[in-house]
N, C-alpha and C. Protein backbone atom coordinates (compact mmCIF):
# COMPACT_ATOMS: atom_id res chain seq x y z
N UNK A 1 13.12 53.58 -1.45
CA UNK A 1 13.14 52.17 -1.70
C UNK A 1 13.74 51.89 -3.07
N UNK A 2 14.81 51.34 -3.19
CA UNK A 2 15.26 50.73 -4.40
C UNK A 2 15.52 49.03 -4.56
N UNK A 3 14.70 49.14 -5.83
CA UNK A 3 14.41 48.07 -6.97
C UNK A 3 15.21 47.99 -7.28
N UNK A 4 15.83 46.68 -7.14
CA UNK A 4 16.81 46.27 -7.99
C UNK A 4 16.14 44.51 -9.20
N UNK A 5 15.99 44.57 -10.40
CA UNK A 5 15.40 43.77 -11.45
C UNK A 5 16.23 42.30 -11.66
N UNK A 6 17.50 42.65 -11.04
CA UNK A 6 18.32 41.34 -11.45
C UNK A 6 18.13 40.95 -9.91
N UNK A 7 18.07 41.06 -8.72
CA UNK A 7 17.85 40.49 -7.66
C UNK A 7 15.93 39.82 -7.45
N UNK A 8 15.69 39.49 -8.95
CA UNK A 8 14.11 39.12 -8.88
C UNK A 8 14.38 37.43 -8.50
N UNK A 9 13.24 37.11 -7.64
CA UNK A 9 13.25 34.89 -7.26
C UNK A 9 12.72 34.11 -9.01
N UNK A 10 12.21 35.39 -9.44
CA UNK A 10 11.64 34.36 -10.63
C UNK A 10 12.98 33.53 -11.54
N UNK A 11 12.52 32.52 -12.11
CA UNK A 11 13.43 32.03 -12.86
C UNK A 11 13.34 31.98 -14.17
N UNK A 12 14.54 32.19 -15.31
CA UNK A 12 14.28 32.74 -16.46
C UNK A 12 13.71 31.28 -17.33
N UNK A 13 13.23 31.16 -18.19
CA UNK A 13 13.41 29.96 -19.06
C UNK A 13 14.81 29.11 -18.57
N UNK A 14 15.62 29.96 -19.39
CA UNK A 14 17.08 29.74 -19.34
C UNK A 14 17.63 29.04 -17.98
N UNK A 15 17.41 29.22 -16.93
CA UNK A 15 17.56 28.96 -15.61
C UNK A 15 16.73 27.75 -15.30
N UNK A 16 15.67 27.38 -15.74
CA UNK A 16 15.21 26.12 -15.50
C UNK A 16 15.54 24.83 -15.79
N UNK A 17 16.01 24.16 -14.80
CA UNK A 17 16.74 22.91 -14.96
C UNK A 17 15.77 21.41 -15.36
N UNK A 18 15.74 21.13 -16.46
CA UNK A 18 14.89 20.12 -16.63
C UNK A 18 15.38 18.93 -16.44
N UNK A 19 14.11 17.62 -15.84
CA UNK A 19 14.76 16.49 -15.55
C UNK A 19 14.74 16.10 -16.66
N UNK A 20 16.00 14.46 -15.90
CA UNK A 20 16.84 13.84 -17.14
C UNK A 20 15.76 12.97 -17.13
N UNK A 21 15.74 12.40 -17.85
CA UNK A 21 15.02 10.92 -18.02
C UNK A 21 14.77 9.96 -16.47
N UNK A 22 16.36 9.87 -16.48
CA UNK A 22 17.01 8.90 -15.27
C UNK A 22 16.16 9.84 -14.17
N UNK A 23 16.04 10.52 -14.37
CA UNK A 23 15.40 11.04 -12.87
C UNK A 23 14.01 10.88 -12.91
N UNK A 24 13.24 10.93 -14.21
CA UNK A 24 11.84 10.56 -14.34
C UNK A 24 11.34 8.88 -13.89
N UNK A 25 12.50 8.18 -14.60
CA UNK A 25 12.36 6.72 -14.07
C UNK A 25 12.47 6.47 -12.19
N UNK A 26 13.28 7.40 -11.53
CA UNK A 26 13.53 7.06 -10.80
C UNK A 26 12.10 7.35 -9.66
N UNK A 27 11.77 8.48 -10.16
CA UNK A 27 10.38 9.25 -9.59
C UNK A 27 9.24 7.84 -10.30
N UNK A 28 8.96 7.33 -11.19
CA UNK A 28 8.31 6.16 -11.52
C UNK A 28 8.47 5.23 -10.66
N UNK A 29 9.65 4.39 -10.01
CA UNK A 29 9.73 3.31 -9.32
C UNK A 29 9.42 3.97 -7.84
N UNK A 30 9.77 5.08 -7.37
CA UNK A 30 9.23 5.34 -6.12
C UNK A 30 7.98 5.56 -6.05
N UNK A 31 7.23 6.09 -7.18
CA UNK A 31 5.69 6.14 -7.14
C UNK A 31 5.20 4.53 -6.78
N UNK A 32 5.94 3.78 -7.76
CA UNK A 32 5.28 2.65 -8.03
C UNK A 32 4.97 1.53 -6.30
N UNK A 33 6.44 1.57 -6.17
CA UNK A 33 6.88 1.40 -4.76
C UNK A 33 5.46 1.24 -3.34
N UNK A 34 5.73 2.82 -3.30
CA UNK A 34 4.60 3.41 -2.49
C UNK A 34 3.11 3.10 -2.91
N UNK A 35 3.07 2.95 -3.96
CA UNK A 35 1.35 2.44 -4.27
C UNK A 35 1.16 0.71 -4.05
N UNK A 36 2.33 0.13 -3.98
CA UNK A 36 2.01 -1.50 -3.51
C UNK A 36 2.49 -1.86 -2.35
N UNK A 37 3.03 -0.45 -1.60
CA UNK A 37 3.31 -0.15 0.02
C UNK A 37 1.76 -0.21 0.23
N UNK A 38 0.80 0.42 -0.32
CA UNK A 38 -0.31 1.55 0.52
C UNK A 38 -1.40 -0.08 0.41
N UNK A 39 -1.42 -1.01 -0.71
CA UNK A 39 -2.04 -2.16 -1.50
C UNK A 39 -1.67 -3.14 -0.43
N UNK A 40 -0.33 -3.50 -0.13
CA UNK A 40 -0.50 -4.17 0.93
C UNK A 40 -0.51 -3.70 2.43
N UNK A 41 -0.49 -2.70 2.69
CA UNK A 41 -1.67 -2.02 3.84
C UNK A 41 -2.86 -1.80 3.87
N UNK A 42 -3.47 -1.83 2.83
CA UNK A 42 -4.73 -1.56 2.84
C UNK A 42 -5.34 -3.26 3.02
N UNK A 43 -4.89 -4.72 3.30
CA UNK A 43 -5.35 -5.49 3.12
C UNK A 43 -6.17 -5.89 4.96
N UNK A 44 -5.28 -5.27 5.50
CA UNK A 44 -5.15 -5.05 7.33
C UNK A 44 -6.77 -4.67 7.49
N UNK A 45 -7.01 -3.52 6.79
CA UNK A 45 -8.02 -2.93 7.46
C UNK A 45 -9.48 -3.66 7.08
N UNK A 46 -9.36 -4.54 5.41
CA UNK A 46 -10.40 -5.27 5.15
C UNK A 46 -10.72 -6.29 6.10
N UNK A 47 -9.71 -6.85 6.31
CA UNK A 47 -9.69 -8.18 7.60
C UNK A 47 -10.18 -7.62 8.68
N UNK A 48 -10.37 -6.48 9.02
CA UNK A 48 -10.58 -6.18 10.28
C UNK A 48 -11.91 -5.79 10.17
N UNK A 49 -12.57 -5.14 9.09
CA UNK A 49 -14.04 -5.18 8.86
C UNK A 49 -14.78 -6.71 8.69
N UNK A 50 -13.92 -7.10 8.01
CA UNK A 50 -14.61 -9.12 8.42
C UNK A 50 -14.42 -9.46 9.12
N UNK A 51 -13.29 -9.11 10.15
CA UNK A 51 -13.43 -10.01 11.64
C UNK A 51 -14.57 -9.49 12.39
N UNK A 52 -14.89 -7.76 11.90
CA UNK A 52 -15.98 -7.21 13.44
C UNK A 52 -17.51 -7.22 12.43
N UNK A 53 -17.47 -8.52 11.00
CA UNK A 53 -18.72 -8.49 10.70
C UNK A 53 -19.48 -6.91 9.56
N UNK A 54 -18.59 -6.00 9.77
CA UNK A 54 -18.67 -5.01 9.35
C UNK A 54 -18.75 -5.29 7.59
N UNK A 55 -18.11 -6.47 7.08
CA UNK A 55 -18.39 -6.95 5.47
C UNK A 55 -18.35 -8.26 6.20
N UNK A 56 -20.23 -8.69 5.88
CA UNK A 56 -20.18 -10.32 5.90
C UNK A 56 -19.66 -11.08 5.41
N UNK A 57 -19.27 -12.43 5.48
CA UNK A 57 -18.70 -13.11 4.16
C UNK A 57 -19.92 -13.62 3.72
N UNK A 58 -19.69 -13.87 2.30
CA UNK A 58 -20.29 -14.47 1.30
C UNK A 58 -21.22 -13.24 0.84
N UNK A 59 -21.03 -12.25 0.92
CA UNK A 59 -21.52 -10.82 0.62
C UNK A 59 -20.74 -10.07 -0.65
N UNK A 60 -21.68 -9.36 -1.97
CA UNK A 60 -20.67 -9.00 -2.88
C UNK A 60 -19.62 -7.99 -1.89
N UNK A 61 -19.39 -7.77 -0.90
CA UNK A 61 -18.36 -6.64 -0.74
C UNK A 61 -17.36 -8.11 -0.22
N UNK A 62 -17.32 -8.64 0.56
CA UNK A 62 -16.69 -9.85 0.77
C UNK A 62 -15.87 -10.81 -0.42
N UNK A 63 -16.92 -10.74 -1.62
CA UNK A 63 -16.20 -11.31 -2.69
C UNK A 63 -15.43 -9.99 -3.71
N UNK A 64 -16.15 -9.06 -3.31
CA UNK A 64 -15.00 -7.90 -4.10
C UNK A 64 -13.51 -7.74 -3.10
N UNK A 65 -13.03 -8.08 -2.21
CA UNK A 65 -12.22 -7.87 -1.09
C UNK A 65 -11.27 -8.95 -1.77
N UNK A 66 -12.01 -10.53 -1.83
CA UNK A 66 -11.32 -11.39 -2.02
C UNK A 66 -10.66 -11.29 -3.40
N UNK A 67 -11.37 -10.51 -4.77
CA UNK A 67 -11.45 -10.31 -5.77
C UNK A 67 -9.46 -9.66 -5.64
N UNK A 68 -9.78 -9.01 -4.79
CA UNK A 68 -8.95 -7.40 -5.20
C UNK A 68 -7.66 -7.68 -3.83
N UNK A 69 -7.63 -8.96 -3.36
CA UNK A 69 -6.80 -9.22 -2.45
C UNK A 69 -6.17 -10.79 -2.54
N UNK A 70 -6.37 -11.24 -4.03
CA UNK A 70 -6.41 -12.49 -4.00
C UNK A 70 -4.79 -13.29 -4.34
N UNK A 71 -3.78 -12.05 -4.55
CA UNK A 71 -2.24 -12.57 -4.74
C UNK A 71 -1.70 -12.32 -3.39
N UNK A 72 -2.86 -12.05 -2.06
CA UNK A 72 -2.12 -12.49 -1.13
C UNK A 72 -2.47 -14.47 -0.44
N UNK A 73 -3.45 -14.97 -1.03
CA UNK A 73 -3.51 -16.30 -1.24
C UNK A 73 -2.23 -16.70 -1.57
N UNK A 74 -2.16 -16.45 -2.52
CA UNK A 74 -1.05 -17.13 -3.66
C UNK A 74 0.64 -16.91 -2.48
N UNK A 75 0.90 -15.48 -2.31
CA UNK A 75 1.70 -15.09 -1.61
C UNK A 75 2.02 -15.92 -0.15
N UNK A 76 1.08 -16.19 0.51
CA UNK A 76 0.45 -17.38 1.48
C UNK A 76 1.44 -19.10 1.22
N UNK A 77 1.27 -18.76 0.61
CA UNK A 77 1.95 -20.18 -0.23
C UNK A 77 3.06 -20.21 0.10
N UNK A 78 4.21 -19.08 0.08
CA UNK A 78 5.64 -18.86 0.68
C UNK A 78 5.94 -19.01 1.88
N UNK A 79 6.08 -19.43 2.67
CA UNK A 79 6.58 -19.54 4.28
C UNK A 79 7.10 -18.63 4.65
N UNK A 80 7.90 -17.68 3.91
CA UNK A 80 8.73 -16.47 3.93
C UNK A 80 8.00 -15.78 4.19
N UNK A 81 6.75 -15.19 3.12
CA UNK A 81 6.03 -14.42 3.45
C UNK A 81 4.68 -14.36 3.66
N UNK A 82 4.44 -15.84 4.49
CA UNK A 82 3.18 -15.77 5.16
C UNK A 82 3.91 -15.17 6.25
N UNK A 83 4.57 -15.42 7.17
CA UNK A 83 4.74 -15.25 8.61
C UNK A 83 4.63 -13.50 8.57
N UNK A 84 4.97 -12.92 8.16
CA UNK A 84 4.73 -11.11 7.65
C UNK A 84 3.72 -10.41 8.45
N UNK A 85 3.03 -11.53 7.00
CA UNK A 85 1.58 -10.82 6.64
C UNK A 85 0.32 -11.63 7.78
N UNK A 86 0.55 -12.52 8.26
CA UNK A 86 -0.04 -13.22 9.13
C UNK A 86 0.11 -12.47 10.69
N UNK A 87 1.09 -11.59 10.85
CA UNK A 87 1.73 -11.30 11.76
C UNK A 87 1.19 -9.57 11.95
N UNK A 88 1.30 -9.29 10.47
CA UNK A 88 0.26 -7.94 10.13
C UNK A 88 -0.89 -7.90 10.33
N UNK A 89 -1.93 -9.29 9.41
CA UNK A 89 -3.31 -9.41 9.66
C UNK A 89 -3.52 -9.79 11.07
N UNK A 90 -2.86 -9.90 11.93
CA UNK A 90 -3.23 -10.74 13.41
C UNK A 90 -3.40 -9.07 14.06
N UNK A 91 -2.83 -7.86 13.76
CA UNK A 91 -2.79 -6.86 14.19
C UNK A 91 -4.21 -6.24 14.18
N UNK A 92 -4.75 -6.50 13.00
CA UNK A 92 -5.75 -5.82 12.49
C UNK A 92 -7.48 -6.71 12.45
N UNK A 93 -6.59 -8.01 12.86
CA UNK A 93 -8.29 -9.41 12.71
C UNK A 93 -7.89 -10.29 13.87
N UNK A 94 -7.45 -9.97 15.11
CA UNK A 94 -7.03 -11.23 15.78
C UNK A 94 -8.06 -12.29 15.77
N UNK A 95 -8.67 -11.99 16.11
CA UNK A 95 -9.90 -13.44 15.89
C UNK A 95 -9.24 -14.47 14.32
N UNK A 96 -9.85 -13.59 13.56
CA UNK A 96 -9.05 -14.49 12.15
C UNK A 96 -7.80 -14.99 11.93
N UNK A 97 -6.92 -13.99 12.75
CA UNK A 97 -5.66 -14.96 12.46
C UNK A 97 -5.04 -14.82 13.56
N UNK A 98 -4.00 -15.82 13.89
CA UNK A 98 -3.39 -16.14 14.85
C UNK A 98 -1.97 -15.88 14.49
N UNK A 99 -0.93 -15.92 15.66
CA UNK A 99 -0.03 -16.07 15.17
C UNK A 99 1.02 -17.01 15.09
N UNK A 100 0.18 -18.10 14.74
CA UNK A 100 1.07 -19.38 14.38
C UNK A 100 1.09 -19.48 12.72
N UNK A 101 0.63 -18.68 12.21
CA UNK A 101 1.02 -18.70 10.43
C UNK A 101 -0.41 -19.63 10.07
N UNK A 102 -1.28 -19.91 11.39
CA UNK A 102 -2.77 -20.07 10.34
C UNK A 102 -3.68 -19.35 10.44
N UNK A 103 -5.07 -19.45 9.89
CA UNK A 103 -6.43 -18.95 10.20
C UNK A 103 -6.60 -19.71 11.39
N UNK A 104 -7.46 -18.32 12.05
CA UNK A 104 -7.96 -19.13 13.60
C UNK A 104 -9.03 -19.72 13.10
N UNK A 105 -9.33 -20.81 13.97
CA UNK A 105 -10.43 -21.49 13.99
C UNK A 105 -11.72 -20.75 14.74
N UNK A 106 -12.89 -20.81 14.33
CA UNK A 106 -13.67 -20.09 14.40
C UNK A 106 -14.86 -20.52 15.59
């Protein structure tokens, strides 16, 4: 069996390619991206524990929900992007929302 020392996978110092900056920023905005991907998915599944009662309203978990979900109110406000998210939450709360761009009536 022969060893050969220059056919080794390790890599020397020398051989290690460090990122540029530009590539650190770029790894930043895709992190960032994906974490207000996962923020507005995660709003689906709260609605769907208040539609099946699972968080009562007027309950601190109900007002922590609203707390921590409350720039989709605001967002609501756009016509653009209610129809979306109305269209998302109808997936996940049909009772609560409909899909005419309001809250169902109860």
């Amino acid at each position: 069996m022969d060893t050969d020392q220059s056919s080794s996978t390790t890599a020397t110092p020398q051989e290690v390619k460090k990122r540029s900056p530009r590539d650190m920023l770029w790894l930043c905005f895709c992190g960032l991206g994906v974490t207000l991907l996962l923020y507005v998915l995660s709003s689906g599944p709260f609605w769907m524990l208040v539609d099946n009662k699972v968080i009562p309203v007027g309950t601190s978990g109900y007002n922590a929900g609203q707390m921590l979900y409350w720039p989709f109110e605001v967002a609501c406000q756009n016509p653009s992007l209610r129809k979306p998210l109305f269209i998302y939450w109808h997936l996940w709360a049909p009772r609560l929302y409909d899909t005419k761009q309001t809250p169902a009536q109860q």
